[in-house]
Protein backbone atom coordinates (compact mmCIF):
# COMPACT_ATOMS: atom_id res chain seq x y z
CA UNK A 1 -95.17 33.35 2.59
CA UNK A 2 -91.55 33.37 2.69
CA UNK A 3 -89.28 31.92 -0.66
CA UNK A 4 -88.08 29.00 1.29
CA UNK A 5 -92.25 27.94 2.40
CA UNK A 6 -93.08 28.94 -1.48
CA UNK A 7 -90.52 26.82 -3.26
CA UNK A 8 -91.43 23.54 -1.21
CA UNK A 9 -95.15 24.31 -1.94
CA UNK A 10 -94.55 25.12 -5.46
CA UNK A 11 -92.51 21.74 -5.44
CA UNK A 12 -95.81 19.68 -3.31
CA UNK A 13 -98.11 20.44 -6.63
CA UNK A 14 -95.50 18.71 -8.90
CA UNK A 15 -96.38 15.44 -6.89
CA UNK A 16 -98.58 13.63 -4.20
CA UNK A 17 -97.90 16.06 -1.31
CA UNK A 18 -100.43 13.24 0.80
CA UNK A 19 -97.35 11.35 0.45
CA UNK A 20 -94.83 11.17 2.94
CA UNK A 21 -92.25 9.86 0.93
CA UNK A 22 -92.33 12.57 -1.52
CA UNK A 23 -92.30 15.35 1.06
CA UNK A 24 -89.44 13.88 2.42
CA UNK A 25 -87.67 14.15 -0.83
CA UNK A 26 -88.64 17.66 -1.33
CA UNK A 27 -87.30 18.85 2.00
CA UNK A 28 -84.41 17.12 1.31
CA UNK A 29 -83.91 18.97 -1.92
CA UNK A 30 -84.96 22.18 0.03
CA UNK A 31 -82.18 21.53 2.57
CA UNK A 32 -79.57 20.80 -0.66
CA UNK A 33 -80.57 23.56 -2.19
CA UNK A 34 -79.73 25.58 1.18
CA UNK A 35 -76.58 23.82 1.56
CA UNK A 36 -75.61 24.96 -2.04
CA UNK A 37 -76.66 28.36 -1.80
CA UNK A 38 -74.11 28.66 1.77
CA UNK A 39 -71.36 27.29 0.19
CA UNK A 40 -71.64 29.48 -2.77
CA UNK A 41 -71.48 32.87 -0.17
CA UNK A 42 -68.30 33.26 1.35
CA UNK A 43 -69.53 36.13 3.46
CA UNK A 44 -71.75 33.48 5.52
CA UNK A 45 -70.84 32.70 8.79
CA UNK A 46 -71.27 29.32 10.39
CA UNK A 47 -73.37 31.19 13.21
CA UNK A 48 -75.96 32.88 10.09
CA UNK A 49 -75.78 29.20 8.46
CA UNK A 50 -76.76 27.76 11.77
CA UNK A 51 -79.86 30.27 11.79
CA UNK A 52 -80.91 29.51 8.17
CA UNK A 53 -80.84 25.36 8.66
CA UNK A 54 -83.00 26.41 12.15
CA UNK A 55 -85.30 28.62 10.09
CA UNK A 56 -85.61 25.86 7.09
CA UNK A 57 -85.94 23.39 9.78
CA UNK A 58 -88.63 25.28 11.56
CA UNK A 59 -90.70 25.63 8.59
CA UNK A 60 -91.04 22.49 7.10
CA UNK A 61 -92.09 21.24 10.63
CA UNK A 62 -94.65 24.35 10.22
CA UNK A 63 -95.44 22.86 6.94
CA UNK A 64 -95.60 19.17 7.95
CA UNK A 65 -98.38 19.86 10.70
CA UNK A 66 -100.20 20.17 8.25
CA UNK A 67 -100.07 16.56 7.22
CA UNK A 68 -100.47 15.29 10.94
CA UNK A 69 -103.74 13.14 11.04
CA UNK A 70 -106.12 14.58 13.50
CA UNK A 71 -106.47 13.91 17.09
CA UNK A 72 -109.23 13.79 19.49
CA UNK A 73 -108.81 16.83 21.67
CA UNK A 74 -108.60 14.78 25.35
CA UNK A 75 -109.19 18.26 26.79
CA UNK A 76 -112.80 18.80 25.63
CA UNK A 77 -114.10 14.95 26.46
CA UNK A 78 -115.73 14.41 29.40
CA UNK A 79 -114.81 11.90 32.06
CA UNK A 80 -116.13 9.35 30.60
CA UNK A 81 -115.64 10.06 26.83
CA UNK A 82 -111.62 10.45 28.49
CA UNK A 83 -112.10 7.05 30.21
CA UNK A 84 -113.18 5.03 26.86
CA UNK A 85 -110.52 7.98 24.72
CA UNK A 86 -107.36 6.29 26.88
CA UNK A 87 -107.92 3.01 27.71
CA UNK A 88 -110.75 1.79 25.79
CA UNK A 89 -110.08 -1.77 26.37
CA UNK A 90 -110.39 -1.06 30.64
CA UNK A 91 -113.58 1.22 30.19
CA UNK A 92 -116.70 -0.36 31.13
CA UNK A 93 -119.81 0.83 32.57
CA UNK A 94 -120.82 1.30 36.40
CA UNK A 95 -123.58 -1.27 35.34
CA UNK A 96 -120.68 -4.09 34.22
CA UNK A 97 -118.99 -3.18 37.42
CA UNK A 98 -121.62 -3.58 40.12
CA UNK A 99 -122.05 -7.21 38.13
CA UNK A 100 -118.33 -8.04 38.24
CA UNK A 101 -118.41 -7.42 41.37
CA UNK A 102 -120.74 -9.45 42.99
């Protein structure tokens, strides 16, 4: 675990990480905190401060995946488990059909 993941973790116990609102706060501070620490250098470039938003960036959206509610995986349904999965309200059985139908 890097400093940057361990520092916004360390940060998620001193609230409701479940909370979206909070996490947002936290990466904000972690971006601050980044912001503060490349001003401070003189020998950073812009290219190296580029790299290190792109890195912070990169690992909060690591981190935040791990909030993402879960999702049926469309992949492993079956044709008809993908029928009802997408368009539930069209899906109806060959039975209903035929009876429409006629």
């Amino acid at each position: 675990m890097d400093a940057i993941e361990k520092a916004i973790r360390n940060a998620f116990e001193k609230g409701n990480a479940e909370d979206r609102l909070f996490r947002e706060r936290v990466y904000r501070s972690a971006f601050a905190a980044l912001d503060r620490v490349l001003q401070a250098n003189p020998n950073v470039t812009v290219e190296m401060a580029i790299k290190r938003r792109k890195a912070v960036q990169a690992k909060i959206a690591e981190i935040e995946s791990e909030f993402l509610p879960a999702v049926p995986d469309v992949a492993a349904l079956d044709e008809s488990d993908t029928a009802a999965a997408v368009a539930p309200e069209i899906a109806v059985s060959a039975e209903t059909a035929a009876a429409v139908s006629l």
